[in-house]
C-alpha atoms as a PDB file:
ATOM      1  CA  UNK A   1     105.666  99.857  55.340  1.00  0.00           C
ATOM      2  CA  UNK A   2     107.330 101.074  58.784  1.00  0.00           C
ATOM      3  CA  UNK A   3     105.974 100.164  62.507  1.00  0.00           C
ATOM      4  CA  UNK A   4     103.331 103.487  62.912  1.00  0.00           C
ATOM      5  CA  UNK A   5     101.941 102.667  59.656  1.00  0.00           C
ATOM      6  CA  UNK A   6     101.366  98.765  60.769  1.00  0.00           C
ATOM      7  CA  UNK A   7     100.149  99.695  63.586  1.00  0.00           C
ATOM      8  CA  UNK A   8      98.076 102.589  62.209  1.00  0.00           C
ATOM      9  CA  UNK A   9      96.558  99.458  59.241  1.00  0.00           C
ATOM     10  CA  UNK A  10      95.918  97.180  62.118  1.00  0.00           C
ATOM     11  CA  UNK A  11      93.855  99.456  65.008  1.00  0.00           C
ATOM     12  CA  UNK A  12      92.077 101.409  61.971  1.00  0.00           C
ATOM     13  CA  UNK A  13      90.691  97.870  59.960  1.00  0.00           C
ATOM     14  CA  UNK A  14      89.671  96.283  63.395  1.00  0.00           C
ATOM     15  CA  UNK A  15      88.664  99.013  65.588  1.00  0.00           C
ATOM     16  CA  UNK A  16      87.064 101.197  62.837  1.00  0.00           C
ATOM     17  CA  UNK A  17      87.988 104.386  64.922  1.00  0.00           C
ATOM     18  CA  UNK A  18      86.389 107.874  64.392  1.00  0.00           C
ATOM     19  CA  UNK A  19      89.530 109.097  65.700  1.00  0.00           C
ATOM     20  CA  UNK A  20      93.283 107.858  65.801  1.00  0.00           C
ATOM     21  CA  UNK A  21      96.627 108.725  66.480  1.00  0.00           C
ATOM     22  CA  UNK A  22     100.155 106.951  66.534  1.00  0.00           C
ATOM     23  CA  UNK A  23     103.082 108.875  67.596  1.00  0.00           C
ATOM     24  CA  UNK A  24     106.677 107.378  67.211  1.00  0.00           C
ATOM     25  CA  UNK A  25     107.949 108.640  70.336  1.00  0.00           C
ATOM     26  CA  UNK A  26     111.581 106.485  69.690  1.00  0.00           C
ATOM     27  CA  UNK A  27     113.444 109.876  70.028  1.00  0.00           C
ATOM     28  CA  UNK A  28     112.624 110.625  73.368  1.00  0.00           C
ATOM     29  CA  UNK A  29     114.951 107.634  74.335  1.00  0.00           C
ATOM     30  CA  UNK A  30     117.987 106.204  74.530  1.00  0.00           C
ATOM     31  CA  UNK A  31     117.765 104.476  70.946  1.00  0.00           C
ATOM     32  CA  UNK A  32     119.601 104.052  67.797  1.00  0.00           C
ATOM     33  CA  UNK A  33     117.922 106.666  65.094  1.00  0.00           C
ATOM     34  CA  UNK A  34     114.971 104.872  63.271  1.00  0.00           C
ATOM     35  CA  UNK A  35     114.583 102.551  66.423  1.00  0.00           C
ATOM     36  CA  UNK A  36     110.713 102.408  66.313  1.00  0.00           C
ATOM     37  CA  UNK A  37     110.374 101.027  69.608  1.00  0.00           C
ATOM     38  CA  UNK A  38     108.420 103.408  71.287  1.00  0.00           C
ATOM     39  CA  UNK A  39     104.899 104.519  70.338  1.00  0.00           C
ATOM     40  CA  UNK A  40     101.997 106.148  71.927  1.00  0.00           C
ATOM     41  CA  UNK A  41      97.986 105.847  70.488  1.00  0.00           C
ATOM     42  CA  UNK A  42      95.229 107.211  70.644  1.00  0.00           C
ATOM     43  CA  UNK A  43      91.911 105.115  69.498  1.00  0.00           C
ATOM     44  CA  UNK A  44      88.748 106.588  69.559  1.00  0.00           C
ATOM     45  CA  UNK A  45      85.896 103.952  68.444  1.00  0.00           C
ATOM     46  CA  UNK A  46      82.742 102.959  69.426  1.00  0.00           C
ATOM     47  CA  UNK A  47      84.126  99.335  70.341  1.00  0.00           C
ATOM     48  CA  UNK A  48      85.387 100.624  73.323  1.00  0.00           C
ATOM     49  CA  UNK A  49      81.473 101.311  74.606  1.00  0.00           C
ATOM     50  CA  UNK A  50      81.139  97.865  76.849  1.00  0.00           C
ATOM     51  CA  UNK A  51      84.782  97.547  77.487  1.00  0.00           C
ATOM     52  CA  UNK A  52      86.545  98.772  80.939  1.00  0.00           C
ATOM     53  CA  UNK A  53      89.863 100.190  80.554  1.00  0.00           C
ATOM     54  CA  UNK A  54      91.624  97.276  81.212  1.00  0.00           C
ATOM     55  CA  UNK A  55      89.981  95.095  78.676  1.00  0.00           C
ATOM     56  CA  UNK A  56      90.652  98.152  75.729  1.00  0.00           C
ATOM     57  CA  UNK A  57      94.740  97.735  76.672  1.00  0.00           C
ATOM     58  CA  UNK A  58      93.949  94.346  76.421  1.00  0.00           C
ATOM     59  CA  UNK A  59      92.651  94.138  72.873  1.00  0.00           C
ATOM     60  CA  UNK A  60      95.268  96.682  71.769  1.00  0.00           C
ATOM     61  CA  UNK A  61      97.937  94.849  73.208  1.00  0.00           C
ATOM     62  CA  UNK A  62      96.451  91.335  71.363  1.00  0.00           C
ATOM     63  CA  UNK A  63      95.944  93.181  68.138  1.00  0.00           C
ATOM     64  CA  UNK A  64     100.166  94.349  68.203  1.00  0.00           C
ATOM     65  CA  UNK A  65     101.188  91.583  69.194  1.00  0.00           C
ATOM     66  CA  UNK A  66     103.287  90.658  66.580  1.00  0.00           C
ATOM     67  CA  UNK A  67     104.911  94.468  66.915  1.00  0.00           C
ATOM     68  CA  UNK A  68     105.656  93.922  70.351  1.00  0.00           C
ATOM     69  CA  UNK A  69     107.343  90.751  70.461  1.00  0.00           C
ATOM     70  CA  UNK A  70     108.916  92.135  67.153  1.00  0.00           C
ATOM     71  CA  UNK A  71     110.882  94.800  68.313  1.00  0.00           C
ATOM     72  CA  UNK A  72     108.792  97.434  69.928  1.00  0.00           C
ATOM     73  CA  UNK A  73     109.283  97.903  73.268  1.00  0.00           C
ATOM     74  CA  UNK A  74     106.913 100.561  74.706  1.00  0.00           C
ATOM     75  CA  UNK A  75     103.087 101.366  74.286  1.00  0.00           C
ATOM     76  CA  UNK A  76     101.227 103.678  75.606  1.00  0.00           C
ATOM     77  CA  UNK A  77      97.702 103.400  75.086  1.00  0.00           C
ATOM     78  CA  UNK A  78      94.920 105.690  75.731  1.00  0.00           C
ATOM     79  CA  UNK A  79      91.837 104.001  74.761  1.00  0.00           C
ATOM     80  CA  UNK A  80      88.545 106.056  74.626  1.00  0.00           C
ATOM     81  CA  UNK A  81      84.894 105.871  73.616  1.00  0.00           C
ATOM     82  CA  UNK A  82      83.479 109.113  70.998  1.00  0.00           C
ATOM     83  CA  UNK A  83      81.810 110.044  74.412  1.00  0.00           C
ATOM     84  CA  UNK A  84      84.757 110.175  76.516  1.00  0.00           C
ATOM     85  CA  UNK A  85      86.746 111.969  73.763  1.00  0.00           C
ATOM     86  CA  UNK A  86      84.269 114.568  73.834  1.00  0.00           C
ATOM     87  CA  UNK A  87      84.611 115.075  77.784  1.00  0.00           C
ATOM     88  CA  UNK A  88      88.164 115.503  77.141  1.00  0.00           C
ATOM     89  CA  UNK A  89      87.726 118.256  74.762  1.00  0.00           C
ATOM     90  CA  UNK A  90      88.199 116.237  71.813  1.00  0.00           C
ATOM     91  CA  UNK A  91      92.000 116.847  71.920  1.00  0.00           C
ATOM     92  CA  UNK A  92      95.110 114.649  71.579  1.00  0.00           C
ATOM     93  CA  UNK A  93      96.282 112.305  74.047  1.00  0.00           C
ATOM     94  CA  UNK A  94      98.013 113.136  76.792  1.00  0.00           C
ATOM     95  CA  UNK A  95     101.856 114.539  76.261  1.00  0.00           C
ATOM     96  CA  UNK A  96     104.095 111.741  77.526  1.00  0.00           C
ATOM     97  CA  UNK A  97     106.553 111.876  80.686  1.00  0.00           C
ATOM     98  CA  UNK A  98     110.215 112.776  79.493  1.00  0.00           C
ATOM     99  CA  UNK A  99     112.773 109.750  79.559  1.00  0.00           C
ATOM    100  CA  UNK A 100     114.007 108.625  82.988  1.00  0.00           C
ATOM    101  CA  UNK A 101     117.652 107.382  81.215  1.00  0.00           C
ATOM    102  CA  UNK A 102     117.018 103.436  82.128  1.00  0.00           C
ATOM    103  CA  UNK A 103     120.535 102.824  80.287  1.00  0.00           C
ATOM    104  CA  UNK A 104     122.064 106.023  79.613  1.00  0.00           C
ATOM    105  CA  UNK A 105     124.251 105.677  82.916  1.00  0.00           C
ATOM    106  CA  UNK A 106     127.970 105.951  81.981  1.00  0.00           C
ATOM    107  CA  UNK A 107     130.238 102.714  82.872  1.00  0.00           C
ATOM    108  CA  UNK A 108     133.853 103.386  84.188  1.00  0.00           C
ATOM    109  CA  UNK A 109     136.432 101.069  83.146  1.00  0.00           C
END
């Protein structure tokens, strides 16, 4: 089993979503091929009702934990009640900002 489909086991068994997305987004950076090290979700679930935003990130961040101390080093979470999902249009998430480089400058020697 690979990293999106971990991650994809893990938010669907304990968020029970009505909607969810994982995108690898690894190839938009500065990575080996097959890096799996950056992702972006999209959870849709009625467990989100009482929570503020900052407590959702939180629970998705606890619940890949082992994925991000294992290797993955980006998440970008977008964390939404069935209500606010419906406000948005009921689309995807939001398209991610292109890579900034971080390591890709070139080193004279």
């Amino acid at each position: 089993m690979n990293r999106k489909q971990r991650i994809e086991q893990r938010l669907d068994s304990e968020l029970n979503p009505m909607h969810l997305e994982v995108t690898d987004e690894s190839h938009m950076h500065n990575v080996p091929p097959g890096a799996e090290s950056h992702f972006k979700v999209l959870v849709v679930s009625d467990a989100f009702d009482s929570e503020r935003l900052v407590g959702r990130h939180r629970r998705i961040n606890a619940l890949l934990n082992d994925e991000l101390s294992g290797g993955m080093h980006a998440l970008a979470i977008h964390a939404w009640t069935p209500q606010e999902w419906f406000e948005k249009g009921g689309g995807g998430a939001p398209e991610s900002p292109q890579c900034q480089g971080g390591t890709k400058k070139s080193v004279e020697t």
